[in-house]
PDB file of N, CA and C in Angstrom:
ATOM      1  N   UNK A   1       0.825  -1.196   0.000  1.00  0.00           N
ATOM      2  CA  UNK A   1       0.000   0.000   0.000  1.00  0.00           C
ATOM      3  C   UNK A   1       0.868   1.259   0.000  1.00  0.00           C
ATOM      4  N   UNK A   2       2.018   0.965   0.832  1.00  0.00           N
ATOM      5  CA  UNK A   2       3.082   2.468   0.986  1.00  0.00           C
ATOM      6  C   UNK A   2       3.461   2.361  -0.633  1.00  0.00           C
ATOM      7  N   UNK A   3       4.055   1.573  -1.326  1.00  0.00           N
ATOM      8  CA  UNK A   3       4.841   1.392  -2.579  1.00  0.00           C
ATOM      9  C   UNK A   3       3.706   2.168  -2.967  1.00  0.00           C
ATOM     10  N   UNK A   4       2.905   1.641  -3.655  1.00  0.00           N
ATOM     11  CA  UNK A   4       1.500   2.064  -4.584  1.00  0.00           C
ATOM     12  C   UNK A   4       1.376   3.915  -4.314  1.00  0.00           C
ATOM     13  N   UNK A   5       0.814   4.155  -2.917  1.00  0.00           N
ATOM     14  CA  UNK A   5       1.150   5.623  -2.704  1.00  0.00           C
ATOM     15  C   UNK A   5       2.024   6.534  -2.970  1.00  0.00           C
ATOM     16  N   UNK A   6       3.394   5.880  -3.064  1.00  0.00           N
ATOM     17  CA  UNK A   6       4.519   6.313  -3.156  1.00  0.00           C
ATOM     18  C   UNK A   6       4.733   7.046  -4.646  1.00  0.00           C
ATOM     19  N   UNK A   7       4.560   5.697  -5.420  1.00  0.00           N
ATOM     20  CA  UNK A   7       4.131   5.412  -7.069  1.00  0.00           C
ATOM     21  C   UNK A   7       3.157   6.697  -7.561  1.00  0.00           C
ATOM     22  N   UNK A   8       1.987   6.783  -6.467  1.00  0.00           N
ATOM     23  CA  UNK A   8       1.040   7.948  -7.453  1.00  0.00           C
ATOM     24  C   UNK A   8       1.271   9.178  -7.052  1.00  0.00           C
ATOM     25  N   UNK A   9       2.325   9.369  -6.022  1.00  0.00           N
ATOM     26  CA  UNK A   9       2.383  10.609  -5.523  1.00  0.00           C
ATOM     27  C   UNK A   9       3.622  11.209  -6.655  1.00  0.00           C
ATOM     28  N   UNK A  10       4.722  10.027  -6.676  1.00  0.00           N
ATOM     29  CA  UNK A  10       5.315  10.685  -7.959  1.00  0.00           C
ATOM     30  C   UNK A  10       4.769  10.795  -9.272  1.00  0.00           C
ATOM     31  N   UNK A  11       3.580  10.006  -9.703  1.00  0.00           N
ATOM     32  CA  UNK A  11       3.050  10.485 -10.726  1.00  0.00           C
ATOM     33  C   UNK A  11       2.378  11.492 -11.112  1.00  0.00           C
ATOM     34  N   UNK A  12       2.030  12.180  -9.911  1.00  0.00           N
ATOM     35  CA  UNK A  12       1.141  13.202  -9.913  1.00  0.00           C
ATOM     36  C   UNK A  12       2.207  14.401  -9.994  1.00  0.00           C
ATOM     37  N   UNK A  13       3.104  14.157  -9.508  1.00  0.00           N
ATOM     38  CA  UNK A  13       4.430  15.379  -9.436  1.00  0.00           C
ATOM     39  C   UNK A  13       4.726  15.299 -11.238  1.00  0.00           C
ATOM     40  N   UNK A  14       5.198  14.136 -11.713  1.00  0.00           N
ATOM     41  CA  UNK A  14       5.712  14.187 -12.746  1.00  0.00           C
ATOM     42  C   UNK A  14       4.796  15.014 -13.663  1.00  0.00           C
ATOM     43  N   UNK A  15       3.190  14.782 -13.296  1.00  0.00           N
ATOM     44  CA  UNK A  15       2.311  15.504 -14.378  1.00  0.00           C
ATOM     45  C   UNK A  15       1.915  16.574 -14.402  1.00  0.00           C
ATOM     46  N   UNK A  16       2.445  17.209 -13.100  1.00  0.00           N
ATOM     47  CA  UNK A  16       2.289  18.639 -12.359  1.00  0.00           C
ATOM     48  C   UNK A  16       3.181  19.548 -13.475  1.00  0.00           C
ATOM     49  N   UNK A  17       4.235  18.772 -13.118  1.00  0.00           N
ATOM     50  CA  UNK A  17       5.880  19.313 -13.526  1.00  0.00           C
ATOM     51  C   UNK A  17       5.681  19.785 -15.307  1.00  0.00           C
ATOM     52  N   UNK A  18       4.872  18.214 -15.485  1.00  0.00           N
ATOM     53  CA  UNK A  18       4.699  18.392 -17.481  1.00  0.00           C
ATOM     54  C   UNK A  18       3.904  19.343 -17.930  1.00  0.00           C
ATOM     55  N   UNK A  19       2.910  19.314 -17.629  1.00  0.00           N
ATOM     56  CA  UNK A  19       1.751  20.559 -17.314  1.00  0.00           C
ATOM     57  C   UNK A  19       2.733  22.023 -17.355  1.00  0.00           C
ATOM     58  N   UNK A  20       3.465  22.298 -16.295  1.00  0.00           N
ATOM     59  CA  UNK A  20       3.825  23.658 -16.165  1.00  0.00           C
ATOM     60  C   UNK A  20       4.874  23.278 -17.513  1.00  0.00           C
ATOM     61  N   UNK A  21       5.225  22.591 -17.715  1.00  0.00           N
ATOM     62  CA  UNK A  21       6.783  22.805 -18.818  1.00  0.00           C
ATOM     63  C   UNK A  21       5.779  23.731 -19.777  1.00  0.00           C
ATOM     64  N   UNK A  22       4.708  22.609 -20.522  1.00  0.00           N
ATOM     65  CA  UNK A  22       3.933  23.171 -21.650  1.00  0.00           C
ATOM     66  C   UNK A  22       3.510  24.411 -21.670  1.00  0.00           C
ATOM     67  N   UNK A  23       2.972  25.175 -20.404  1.00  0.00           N
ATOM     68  CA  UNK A  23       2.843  26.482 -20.233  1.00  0.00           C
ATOM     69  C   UNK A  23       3.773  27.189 -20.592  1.00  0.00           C
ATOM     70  N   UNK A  24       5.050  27.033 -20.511  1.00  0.00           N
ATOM     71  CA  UNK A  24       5.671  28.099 -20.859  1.00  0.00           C
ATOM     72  C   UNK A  24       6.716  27.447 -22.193  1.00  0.00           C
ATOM     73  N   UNK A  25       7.128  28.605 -22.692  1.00  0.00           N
ATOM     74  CA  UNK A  25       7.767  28.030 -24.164  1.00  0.00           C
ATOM     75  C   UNK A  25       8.963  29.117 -24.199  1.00  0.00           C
ATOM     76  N   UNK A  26      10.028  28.996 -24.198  1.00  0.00           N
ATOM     77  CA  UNK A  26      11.036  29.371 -24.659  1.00  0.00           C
ATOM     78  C   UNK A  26      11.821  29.538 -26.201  1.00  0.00           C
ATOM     79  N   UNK A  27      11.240  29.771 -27.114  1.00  0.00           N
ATOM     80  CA  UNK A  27      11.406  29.979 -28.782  1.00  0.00           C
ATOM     81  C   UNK A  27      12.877  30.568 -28.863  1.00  0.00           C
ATOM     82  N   UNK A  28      12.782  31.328 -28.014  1.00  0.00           N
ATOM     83  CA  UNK A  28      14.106  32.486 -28.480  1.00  0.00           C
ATOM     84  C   UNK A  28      14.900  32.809 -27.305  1.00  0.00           C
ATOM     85  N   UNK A  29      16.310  32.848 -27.144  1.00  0.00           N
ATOM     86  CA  UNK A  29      16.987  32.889 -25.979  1.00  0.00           C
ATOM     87  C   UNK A  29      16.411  34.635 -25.241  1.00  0.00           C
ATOM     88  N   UNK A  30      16.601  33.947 -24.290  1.00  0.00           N
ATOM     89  CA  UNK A  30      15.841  35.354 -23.483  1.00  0.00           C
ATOM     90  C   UNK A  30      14.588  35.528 -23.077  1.00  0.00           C
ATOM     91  N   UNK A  31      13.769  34.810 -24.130  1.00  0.00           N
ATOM     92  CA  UNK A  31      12.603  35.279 -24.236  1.00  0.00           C
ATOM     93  C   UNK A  31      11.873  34.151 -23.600  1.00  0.00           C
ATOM     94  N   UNK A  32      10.597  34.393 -22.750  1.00  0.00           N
ATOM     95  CA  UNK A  32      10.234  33.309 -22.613  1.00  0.00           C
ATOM     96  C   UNK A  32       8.099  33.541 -22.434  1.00  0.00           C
ATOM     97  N   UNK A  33       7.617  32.694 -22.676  1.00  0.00           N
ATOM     98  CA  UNK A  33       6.030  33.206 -23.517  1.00  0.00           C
ATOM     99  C   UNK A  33       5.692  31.781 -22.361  1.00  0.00           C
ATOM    100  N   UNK A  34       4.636  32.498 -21.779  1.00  0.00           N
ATOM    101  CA  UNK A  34       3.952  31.922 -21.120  1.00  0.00           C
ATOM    102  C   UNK A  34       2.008  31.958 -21.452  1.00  0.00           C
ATOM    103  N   UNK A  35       1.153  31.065 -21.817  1.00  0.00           N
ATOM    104  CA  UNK A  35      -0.053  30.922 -22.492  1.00  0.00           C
ATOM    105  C   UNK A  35      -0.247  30.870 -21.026  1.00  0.00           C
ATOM    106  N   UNK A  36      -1.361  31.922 -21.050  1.00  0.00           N
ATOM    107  CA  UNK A  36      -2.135  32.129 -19.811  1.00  0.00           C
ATOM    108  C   UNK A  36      -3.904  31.464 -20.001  1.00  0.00           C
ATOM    109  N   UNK A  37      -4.011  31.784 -20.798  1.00  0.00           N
ATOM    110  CA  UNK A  37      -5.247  31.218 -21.461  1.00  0.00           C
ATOM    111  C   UNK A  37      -5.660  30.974 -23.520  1.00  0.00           C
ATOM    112  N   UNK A  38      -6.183  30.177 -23.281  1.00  0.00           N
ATOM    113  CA  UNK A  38      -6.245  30.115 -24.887  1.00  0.00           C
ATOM    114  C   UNK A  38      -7.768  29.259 -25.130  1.00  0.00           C
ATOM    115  N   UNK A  39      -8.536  30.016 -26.157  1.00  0.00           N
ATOM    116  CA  UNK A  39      -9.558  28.968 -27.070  1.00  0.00           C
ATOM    117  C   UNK A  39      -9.845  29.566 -28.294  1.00  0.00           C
ATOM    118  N   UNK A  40     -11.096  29.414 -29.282  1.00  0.00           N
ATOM    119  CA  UNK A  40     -11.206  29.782 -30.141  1.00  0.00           C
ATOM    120  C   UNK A  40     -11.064  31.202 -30.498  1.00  0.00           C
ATOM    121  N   UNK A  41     -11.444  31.745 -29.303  1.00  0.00           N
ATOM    122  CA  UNK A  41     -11.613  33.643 -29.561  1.00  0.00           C
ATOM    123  C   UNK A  41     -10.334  34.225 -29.175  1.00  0.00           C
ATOM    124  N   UNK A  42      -9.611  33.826 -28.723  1.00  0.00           N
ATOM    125  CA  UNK A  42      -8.829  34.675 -27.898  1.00  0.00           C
ATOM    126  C   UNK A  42      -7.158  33.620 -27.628  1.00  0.00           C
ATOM    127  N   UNK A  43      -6.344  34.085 -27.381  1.00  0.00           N
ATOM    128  CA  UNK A  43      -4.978  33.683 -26.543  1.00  0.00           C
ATOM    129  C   UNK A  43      -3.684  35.082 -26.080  1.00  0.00           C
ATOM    130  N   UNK A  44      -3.979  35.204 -24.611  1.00  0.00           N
ATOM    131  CA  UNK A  44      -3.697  35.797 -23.355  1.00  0.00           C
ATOM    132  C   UNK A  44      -2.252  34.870 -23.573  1.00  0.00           C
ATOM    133  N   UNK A  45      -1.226  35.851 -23.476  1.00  0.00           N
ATOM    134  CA  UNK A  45      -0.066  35.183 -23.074  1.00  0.00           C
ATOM    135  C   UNK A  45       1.063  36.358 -22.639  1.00  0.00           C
ATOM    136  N   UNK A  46       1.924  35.913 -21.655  1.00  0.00           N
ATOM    137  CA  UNK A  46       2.862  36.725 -20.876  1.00  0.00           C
ATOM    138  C   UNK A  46       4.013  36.368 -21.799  1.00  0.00           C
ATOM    139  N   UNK A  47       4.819  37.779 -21.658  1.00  0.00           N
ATOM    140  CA  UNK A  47       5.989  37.457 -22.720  1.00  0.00           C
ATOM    141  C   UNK A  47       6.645  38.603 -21.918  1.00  0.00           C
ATOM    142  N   UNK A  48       8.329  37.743 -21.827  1.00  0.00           N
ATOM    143  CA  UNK A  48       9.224  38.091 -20.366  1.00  0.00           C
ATOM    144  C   UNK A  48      10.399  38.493 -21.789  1.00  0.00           C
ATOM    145  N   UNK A  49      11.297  39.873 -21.707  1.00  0.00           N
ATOM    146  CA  UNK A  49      12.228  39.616 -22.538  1.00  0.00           C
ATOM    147  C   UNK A  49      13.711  39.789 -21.688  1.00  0.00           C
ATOM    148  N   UNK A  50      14.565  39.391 -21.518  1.00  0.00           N
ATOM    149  CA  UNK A  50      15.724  40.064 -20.612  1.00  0.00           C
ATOM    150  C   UNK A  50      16.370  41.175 -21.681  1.00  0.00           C
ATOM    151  N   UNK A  51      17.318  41.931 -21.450  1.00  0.00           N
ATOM    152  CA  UNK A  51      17.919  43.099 -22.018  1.00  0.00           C
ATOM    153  C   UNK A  51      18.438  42.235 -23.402  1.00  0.00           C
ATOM    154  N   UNK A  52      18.196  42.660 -24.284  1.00  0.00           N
ATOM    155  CA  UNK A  52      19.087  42.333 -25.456  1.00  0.00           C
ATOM    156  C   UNK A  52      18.236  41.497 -26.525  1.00  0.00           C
ATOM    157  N   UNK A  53      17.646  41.028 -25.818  1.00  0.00           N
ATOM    158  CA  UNK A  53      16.839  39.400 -26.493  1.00  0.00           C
ATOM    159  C   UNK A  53      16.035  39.817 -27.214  1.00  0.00           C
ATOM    160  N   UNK A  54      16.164  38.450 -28.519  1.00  0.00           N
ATOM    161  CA  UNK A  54      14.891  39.021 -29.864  1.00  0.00           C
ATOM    162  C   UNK A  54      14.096  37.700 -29.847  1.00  0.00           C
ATOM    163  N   UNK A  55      12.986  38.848 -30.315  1.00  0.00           N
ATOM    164  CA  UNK A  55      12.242  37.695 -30.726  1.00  0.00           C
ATOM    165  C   UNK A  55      11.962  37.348 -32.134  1.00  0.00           C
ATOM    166  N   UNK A  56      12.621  36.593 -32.404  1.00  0.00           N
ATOM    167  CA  UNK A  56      12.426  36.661 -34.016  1.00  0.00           C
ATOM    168  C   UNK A  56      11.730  36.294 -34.831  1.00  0.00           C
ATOM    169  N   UNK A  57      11.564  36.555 -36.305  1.00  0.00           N
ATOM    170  CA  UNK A  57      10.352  36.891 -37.437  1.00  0.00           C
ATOM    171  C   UNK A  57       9.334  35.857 -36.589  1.00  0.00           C
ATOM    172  N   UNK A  58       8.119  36.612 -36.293  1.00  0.00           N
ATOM    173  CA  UNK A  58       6.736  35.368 -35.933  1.00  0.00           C
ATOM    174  C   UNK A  58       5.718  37.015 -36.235  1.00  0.00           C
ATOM    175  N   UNK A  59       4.628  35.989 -36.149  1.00  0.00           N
ATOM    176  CA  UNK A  59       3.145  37.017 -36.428  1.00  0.00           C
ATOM    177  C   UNK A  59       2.166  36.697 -35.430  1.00  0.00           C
ATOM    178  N   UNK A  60       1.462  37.794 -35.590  1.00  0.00           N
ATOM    179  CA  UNK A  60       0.553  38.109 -34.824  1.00  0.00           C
ATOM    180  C   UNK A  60      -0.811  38.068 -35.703  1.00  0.00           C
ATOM    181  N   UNK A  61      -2.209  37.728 -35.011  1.00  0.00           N
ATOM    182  CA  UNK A  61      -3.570  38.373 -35.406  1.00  0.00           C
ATOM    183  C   UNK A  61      -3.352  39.535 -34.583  1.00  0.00           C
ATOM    184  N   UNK A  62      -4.219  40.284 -35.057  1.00  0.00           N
ATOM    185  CA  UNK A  62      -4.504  41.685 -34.509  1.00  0.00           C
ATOM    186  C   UNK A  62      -4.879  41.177 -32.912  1.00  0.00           C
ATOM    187  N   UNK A  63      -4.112  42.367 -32.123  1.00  0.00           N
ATOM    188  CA  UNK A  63      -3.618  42.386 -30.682  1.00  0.00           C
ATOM    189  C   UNK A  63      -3.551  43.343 -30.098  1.00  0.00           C
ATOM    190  N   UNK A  64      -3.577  43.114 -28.392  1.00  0.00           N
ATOM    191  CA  UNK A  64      -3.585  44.421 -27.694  1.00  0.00           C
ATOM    192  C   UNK A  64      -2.617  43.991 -26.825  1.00  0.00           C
ATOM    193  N   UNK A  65      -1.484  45.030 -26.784  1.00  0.00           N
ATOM    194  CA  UNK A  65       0.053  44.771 -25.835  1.00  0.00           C
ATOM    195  C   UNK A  65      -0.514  45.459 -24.264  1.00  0.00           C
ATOM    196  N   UNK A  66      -0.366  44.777 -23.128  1.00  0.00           N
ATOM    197  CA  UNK A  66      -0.333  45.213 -21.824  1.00  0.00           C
ATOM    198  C   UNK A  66       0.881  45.327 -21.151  1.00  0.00           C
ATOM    199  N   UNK A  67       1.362  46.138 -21.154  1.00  0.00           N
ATOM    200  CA  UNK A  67       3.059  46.772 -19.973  1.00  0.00           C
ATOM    201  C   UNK A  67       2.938  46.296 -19.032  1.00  0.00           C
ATOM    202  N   UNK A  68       3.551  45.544 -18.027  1.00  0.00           N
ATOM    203  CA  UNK A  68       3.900  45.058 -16.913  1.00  0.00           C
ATOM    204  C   UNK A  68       4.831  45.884 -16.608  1.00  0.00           C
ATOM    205  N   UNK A  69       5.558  46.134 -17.012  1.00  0.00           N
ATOM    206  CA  UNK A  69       7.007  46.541 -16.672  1.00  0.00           C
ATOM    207  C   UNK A  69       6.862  47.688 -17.931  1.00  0.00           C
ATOM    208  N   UNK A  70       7.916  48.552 -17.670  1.00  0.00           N
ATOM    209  CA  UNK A  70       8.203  49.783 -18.819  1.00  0.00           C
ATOM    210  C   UNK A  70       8.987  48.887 -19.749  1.00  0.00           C
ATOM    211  N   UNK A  71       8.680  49.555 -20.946  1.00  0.00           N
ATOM    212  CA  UNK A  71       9.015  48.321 -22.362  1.00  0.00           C
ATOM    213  C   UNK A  71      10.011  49.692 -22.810  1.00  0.00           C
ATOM    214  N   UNK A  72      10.968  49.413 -23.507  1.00  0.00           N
ATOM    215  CA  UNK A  72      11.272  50.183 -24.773  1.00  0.00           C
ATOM    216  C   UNK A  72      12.071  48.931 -25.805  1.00  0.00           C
ATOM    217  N   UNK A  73      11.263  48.703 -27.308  1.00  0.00           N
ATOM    218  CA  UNK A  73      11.485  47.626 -28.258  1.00  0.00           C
ATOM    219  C   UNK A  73      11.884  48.528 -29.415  1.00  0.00           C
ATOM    220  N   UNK A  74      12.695  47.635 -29.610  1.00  0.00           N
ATOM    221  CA  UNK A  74      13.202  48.192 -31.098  1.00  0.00           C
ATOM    222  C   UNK A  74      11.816  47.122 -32.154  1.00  0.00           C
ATOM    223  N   UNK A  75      10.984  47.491 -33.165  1.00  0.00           N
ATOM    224  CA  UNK A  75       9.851  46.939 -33.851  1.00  0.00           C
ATOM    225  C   UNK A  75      10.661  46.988 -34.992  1.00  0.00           C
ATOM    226  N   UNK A  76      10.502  45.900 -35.807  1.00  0.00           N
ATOM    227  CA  UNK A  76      11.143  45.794 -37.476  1.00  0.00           C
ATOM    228  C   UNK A  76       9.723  44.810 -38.147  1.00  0.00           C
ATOM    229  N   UNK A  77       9.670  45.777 -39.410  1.00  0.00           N
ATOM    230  CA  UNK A  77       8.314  45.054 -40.005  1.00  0.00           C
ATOM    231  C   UNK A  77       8.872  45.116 -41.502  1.00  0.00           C
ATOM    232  N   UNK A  78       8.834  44.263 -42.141  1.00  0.00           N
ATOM    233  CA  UNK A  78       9.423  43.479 -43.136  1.00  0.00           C
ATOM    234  C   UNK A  78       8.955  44.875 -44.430  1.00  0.00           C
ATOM    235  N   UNK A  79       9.447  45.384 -45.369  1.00  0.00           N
ATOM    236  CA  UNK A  79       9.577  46.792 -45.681  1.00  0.00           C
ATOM    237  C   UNK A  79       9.114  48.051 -45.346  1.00  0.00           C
ATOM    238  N   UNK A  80       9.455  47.985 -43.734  1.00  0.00           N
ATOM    239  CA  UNK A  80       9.256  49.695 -43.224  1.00  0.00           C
ATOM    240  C   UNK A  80      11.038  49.918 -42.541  1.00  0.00           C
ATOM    241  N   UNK A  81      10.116  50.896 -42.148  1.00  0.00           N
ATOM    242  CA  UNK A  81      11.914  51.353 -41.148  1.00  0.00           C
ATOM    243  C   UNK A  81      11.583  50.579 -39.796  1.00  0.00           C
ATOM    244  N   UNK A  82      13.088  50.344 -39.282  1.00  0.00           N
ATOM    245  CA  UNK A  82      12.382  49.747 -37.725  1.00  0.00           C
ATOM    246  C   UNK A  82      12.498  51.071 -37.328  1.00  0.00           C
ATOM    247  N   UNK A  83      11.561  50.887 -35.694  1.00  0.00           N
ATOM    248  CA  UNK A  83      11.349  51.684 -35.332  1.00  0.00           C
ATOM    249  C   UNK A  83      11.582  51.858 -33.702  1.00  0.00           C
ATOM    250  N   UNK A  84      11.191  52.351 -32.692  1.00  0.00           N
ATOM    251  CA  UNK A  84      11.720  52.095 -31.222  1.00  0.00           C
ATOM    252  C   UNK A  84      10.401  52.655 -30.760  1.00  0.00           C
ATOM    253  N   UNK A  85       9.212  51.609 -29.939  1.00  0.00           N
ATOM    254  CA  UNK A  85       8.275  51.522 -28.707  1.00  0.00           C
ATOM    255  C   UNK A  85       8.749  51.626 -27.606  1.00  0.00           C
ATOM    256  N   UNK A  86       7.743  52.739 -26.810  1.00  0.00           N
ATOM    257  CA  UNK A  86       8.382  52.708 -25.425  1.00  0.00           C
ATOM    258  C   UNK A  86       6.851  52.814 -25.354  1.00  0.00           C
ATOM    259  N   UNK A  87       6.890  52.293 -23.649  1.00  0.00           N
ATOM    260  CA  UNK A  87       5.512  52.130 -22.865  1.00  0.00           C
ATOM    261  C   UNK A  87       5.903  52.255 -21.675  1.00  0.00           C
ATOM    262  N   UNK A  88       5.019  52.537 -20.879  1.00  0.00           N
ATOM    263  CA  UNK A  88       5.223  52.574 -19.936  1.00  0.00           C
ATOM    264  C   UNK A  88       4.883  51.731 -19.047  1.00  0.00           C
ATOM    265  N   UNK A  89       4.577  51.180 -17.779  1.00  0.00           N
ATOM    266  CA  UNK A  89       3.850  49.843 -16.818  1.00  0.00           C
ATOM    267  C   UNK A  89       2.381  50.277 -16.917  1.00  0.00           C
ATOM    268  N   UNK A  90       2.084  49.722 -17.193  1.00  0.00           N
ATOM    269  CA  UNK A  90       0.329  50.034 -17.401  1.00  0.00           C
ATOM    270  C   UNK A  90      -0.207  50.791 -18.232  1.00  0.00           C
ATOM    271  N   UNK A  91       0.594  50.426 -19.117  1.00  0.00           N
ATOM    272  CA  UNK A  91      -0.122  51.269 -20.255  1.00  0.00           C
ATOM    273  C   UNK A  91      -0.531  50.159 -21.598  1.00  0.00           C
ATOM    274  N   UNK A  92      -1.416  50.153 -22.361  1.00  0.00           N
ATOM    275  CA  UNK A  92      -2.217  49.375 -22.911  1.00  0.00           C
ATOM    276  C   UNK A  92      -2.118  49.861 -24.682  1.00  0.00           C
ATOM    277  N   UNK A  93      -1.756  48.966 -25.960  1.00  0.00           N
ATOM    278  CA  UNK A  93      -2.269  49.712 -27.060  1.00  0.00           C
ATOM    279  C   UNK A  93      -2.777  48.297 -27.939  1.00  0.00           C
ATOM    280  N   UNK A  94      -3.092  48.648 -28.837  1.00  0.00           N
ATOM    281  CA  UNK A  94      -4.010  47.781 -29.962  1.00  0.00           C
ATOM    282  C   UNK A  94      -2.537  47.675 -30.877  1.00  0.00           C
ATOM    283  N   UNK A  95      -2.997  46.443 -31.866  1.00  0.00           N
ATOM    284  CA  UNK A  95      -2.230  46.583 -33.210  1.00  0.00           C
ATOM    285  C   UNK A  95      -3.151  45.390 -33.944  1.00  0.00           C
ATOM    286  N   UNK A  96      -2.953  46.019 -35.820  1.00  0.00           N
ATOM    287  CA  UNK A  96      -3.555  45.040 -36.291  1.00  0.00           C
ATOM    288  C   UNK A  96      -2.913  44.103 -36.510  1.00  0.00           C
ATOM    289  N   UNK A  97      -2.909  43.076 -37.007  1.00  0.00           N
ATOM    290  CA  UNK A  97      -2.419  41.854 -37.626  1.00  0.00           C
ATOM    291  C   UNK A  97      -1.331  42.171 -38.145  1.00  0.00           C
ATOM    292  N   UNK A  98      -0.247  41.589 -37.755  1.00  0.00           N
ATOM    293  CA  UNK A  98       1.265  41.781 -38.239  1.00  0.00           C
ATOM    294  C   UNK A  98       2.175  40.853 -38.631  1.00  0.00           C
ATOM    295  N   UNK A  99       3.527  40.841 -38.662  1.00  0.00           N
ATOM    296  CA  UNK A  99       4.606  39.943 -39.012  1.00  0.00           C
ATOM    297  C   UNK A  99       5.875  41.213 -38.441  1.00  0.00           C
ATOM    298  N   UNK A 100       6.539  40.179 -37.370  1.00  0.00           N
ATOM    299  CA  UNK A 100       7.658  41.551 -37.083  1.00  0.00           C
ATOM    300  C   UNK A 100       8.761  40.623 -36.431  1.00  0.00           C
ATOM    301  N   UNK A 101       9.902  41.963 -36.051  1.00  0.00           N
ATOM    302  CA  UNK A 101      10.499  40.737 -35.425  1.00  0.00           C
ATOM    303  C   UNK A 101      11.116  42.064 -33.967  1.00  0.00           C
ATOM    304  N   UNK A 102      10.727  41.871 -33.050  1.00  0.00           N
ATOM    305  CA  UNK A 102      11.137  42.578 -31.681  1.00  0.00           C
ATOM    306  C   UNK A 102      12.311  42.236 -30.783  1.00  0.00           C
ATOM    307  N   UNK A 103      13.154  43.202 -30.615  1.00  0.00           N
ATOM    308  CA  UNK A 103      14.593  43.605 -29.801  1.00  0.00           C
ATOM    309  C   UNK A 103      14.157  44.039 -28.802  1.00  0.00           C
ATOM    310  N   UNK A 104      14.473  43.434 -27.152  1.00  0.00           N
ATOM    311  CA  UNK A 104      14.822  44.651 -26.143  1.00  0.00           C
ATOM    312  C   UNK A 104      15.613  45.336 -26.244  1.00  0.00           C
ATOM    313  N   UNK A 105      15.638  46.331 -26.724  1.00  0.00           N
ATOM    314  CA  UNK A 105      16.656  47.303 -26.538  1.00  0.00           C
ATOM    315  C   UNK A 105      17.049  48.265 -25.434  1.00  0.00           C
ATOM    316  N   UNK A 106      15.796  47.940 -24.221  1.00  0.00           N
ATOM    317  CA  UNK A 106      16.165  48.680 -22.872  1.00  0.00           C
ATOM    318  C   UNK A 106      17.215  48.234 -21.853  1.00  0.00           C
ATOM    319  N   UNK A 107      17.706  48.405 -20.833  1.00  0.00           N
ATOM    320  CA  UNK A 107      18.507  48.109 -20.183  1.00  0.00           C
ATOM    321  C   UNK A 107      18.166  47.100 -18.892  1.00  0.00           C
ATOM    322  N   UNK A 108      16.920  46.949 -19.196  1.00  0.00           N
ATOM    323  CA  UNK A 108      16.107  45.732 -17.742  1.00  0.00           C
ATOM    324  C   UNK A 108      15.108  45.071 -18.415  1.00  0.00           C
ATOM    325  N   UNK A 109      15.049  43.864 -17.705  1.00  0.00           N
ATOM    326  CA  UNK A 109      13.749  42.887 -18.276  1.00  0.00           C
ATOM    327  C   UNK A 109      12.689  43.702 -18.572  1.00  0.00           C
ATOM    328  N   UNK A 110      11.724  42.978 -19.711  1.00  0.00           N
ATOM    329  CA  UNK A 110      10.500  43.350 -19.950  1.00  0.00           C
ATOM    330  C   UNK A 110       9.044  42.721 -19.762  1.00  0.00           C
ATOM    331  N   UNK A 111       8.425  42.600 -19.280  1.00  0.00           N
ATOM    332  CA  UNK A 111       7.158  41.912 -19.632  1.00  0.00           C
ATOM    333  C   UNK A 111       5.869  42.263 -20.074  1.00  0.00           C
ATOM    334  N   UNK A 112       5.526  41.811 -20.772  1.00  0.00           N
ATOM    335  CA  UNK A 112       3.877  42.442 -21.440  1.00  0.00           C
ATOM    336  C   UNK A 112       2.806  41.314 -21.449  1.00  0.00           C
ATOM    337  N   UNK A 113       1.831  41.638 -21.769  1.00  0.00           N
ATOM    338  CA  UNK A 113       0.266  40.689 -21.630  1.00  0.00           C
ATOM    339  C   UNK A 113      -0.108  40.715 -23.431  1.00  0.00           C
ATOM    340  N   UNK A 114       0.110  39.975 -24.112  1.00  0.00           N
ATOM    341  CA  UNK A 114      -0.395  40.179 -25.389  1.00  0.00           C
ATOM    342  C   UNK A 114      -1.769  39.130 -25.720  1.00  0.00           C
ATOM    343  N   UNK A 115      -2.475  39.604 -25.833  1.00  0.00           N
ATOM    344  CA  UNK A 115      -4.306  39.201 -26.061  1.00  0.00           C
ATOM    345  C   UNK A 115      -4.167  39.344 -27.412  1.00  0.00           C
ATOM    346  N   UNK A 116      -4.465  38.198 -28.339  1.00  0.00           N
ATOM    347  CA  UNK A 116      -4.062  37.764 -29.889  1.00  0.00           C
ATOM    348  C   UNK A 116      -6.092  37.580 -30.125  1.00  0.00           C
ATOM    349  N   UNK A 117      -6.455  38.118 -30.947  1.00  0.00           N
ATOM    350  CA  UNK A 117      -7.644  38.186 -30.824  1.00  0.00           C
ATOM    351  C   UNK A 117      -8.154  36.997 -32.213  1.00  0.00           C
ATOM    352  N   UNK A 118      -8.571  35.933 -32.313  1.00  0.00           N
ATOM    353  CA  UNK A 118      -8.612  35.128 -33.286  1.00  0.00           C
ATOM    354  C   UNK A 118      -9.824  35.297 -34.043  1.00  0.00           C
TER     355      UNK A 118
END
């Protein structure tokens, strides 16, 4: 009976553990994207950048960025000029549907709330 207990208590850890891996995704050094929620309408996800780190060429559906932290990104969109976003912690904007590829270019971690509207 102890063995058996023993057995499901690590199984339950192991599936705890797998569970959180999948939550979060690491694509790009630095960067790390955490799915807070997701279904047909919508996907809520936290995105952590440390100083320097890109995130490279991916797209978006049209979205609304939430500041956690003060952002300043260098934005590059495939024939414009790049350009440099700054936000502040709580500050909120829209964008439509894109393809880009984003630099921290500030001097401290970043985090934002990006709501991908499907």
């Amino acid at each position: 009976m102890l063995v058996m207990l023993s057995v499901i208590t690590i199984m339950t850890f192991v599936a705890v553990q797998t569970t959180s891996a999948q939550d979060k995704k690491q694509p790009w050094p630095g960067v790390t994207v955490k799915v807070l929620t997701e279904n047909d309408k919508v996907k809520i996800s936290e995105a952590t950048f440390a100083p320097g780190a890109i995130a490279d060429w991916h797209s978006h559906p049209q979205h609304t960025v939430y500041a956690i932290t003060d952002i300043k990104i260098k934005v590059e969109i495939k024939d414009k000029e790049a350009s440099t976003v700054e936000m502040k912690a709580g500050q909120a904007m829209w964008s439509a549907a894109v393809t880009h590829k984003i630099t921290n270019v500030g001097k401290k971690p970043l985090t934002m709330i990006v709501t991908e509207i499907k």
